[in-house]
C-alpha atoms as a PDB file:
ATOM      1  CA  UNK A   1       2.383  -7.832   0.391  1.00  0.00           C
ATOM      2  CA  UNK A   2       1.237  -3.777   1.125  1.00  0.00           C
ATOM      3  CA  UNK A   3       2.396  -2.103   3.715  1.00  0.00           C
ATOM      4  CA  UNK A   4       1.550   1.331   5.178  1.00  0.00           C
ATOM      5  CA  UNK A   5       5.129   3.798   5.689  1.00  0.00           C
ATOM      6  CA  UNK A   6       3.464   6.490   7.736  1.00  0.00           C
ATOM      7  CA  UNK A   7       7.042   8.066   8.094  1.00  0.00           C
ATOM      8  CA  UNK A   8       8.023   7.848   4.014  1.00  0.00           C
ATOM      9  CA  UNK A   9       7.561  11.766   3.023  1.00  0.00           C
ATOM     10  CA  UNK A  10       9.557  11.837  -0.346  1.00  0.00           C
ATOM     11  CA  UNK A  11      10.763  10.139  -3.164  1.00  0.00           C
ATOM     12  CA  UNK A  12      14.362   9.412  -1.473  1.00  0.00           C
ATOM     13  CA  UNK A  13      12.623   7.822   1.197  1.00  0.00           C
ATOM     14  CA  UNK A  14      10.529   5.248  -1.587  1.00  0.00           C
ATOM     15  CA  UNK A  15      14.166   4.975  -3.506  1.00  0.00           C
ATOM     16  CA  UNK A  16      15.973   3.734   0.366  1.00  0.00           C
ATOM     17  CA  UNK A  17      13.169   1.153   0.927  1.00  0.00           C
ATOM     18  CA  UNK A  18      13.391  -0.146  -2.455  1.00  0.00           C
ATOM     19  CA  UNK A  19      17.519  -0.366  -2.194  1.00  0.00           C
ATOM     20  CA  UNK A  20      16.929  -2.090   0.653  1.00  0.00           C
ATOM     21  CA  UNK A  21      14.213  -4.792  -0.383  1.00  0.00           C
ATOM     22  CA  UNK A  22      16.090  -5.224  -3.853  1.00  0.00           C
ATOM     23  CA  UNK A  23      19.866  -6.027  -1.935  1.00  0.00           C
ATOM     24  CA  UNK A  24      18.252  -8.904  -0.480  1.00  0.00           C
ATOM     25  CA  UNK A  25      15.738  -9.938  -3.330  1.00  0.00           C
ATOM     26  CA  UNK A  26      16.973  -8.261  -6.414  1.00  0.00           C
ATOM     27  CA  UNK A  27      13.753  -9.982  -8.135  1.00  0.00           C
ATOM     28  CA  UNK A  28      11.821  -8.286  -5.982  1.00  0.00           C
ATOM     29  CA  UNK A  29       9.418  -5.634  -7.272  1.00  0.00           C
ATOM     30  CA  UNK A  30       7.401  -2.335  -5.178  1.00  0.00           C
ATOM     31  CA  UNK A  31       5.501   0.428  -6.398  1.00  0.00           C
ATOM     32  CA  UNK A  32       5.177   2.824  -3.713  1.00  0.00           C
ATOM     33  CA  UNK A  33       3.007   5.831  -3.105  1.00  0.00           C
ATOM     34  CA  UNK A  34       4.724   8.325  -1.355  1.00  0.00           C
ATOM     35  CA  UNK A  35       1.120  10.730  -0.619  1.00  0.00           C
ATOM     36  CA  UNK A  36      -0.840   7.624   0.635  1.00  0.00           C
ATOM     37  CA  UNK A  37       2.471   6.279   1.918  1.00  0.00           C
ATOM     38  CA  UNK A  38       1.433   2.667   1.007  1.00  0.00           C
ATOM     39  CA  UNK A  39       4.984  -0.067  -0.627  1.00  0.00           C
ATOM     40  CA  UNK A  40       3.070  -2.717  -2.348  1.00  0.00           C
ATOM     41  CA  UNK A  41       6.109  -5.478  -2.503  1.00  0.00           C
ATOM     42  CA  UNK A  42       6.196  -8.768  -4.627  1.00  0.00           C
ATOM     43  CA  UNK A  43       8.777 -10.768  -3.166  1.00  0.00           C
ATOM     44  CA  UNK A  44       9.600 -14.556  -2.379  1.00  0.00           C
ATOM     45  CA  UNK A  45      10.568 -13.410   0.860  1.00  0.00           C
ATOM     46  CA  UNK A  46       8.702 -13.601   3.965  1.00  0.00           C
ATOM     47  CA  UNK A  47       6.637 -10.622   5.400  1.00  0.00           C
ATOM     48  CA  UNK A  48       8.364 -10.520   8.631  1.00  0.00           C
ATOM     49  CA  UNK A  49      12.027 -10.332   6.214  1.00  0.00           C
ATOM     50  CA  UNK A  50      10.407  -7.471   4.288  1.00  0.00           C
ATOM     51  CA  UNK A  51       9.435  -5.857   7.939  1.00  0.00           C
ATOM     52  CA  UNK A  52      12.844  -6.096   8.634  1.00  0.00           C
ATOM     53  CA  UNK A  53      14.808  -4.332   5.888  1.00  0.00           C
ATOM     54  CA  UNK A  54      12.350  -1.619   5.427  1.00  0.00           C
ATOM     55  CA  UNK A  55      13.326  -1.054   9.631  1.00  0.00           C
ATOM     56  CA  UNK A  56      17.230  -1.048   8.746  1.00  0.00           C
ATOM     57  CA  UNK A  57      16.362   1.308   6.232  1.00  0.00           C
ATOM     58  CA  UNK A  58      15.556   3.650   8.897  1.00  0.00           C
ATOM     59  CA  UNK A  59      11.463   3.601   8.595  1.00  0.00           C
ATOM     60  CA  UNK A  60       8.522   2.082  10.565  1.00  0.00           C
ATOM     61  CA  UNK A  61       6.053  -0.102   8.251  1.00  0.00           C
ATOM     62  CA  UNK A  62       3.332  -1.701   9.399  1.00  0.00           C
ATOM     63  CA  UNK A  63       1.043  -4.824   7.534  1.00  0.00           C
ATOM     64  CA  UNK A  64      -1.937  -4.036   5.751  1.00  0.00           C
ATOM     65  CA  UNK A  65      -4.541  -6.764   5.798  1.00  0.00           C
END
């Protein structure tokens, strides 16, 4: 699953997301590009779950096709 993270400027931003994601799904794996601002995430869980703790870590994603 990619998403874009238009508001993810640095590299504590990337390390919040991937706390967040990896609490839930510690199997879970991301890279993330901080300067195209894109979290590629392999997870079992679903994309809307993923939406959601990427918002409680205080950012706005949105789903890339």
């Amino acid at each position: 699953m990619e998403f874009e993270v238009k508001d993810m400027s640095c590299g504590g931003c990337a390390n919040s997301i991937t706390r967040a994601v990896t609490s839930v799904d510690p199997e879970a794996t991301l890279e993330i590009d901080v300067t195209t601002k894109i979290v590629k995430i392999d997870s079992a869980l679903p994309p809307e779950r993923l939406v959601a703790l990427i918002e409680a870590a205080g950012f706005h994603p949105t789903v890339n096709p």
